[in-house]
Structures are given as C-alpha cells and as structure tokens.
Protein backbone atom coordinates (compact mmCIF):
# COMPACT_ATOMS: atom_id res chain seq x y z
CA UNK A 1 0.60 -37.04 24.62
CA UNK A 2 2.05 -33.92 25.34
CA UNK A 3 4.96 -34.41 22.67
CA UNK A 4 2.74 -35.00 20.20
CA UNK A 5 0.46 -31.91 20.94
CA UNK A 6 3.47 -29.35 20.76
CA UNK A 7 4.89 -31.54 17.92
CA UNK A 8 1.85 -30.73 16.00
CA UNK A 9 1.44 -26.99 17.13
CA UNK A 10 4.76 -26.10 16.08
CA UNK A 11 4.12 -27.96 12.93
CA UNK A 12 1.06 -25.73 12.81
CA UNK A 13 3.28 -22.42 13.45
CA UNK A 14 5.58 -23.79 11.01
CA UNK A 15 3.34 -24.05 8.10
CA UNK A 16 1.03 -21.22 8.73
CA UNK A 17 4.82 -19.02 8.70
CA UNK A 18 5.50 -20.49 5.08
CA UNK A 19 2.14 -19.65 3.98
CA UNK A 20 2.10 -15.79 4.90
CA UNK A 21 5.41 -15.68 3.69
CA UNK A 22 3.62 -16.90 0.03
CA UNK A 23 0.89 -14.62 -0.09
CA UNK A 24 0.43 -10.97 -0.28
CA UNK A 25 -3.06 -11.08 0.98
CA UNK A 26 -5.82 -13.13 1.87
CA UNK A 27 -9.74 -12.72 1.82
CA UNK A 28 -11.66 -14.10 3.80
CA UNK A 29 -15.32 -14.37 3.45
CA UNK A 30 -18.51 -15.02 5.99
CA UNK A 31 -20.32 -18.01 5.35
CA UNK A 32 -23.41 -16.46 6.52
CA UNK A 33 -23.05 -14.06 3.24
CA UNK A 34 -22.40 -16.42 0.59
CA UNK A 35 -23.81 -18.93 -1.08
CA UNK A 36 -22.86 -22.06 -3.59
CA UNK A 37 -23.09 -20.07 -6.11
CA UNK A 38 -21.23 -17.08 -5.10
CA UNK A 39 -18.08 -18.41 -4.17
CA UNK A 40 -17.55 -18.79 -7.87
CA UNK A 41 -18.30 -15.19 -8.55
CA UNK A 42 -15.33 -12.72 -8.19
CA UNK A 43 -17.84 -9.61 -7.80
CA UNK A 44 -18.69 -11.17 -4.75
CA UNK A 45 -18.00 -8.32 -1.24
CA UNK A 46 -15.06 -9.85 0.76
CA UNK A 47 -15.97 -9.67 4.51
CA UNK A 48 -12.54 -8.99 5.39
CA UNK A 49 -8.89 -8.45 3.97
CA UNK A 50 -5.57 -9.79 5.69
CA UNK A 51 -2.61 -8.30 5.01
CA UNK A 52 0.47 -10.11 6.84
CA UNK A 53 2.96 -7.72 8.00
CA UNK A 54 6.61 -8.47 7.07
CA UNK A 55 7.72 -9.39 10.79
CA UNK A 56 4.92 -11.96 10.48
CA UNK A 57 6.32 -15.51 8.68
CA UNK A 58 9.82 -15.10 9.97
CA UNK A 59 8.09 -14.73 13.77
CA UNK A 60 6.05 -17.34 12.98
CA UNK A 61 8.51 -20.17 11.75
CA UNK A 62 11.14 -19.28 14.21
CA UNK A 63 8.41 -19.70 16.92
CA UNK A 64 7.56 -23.19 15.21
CA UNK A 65 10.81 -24.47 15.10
CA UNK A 66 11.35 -23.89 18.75
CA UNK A 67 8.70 -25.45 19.62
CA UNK A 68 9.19 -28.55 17.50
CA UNK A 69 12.72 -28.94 19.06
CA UNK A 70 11.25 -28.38 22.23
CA UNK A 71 8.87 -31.18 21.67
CA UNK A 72 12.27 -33.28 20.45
CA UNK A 73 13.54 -33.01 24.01
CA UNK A 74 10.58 -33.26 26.51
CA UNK A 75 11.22 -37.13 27.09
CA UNK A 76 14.86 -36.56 28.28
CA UNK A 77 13.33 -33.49 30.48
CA UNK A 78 10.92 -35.50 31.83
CA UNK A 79 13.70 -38.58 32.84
CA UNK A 80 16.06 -36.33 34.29
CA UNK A 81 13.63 -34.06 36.42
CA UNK A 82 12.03 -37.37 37.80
C-alpha cells in the first residue's frame, strides 16, 4: 500500500513538473462565477493568474523522480530493517 501511494505521488510530482514546464501561464477560474455558458466566452474575468517561476518544473520533477525511486526500493528496506 504504501509503495503504491508514493509510486503515484511522485508520478503526480512528475507530471505536474512537465506541465509547468509547458505552459507560460495558467487561469484559473471560480466555479461559483461562471456558468455553462461562460466558459466558452473569452471576455469572461479570470479569478486568478498562475505564473510558474523558472525554479518550479525542474524542482518539481527532480522531487518526483526521487520519490518514485524511493518507492522502487521500500520492499528491500522493509526486508532488511525487519
């Protein structure tokens, strides 16, 4: 269980790196403020801006990857601690 939970957050870390090294910016919008039809209209007032700083991906994936090899090795840790 516990492999599979830091298999998938590193995963997680791992993809979310590769996508903010992709965009530029994101907008994200409330769903309190919007409607069906707004979402299709561009006029529409973003609720808030994110704008990745440049440490941010590589942190990100690096942090992932350890964490995925981490999750690799937690049954031998496990056997040899007892």
């Amino acid at each position: 269980m516990w492999r599979a939970f830091f298999l998938a957050l590193g995963a997680m870390m791992v993809i979310v790196g590769i996508e903010t090294l992709v965009i530029d910016s994101a907008t994200i919008y409330s769903a309190s403020n919007l409607s069906g039809t707004e979402l299709a209209d561009t006029n529409a007032s973003p609720t808030r801006v994110v704008k990745p700083e440049e440490w941010m991906p590589w942190t990100a994936m690096s942090i992932g990857t350890i964490v995925v090899l981490y999750a690799f090795t937690l049954p031998q840790r496990w056997k040899a601690g007892g």
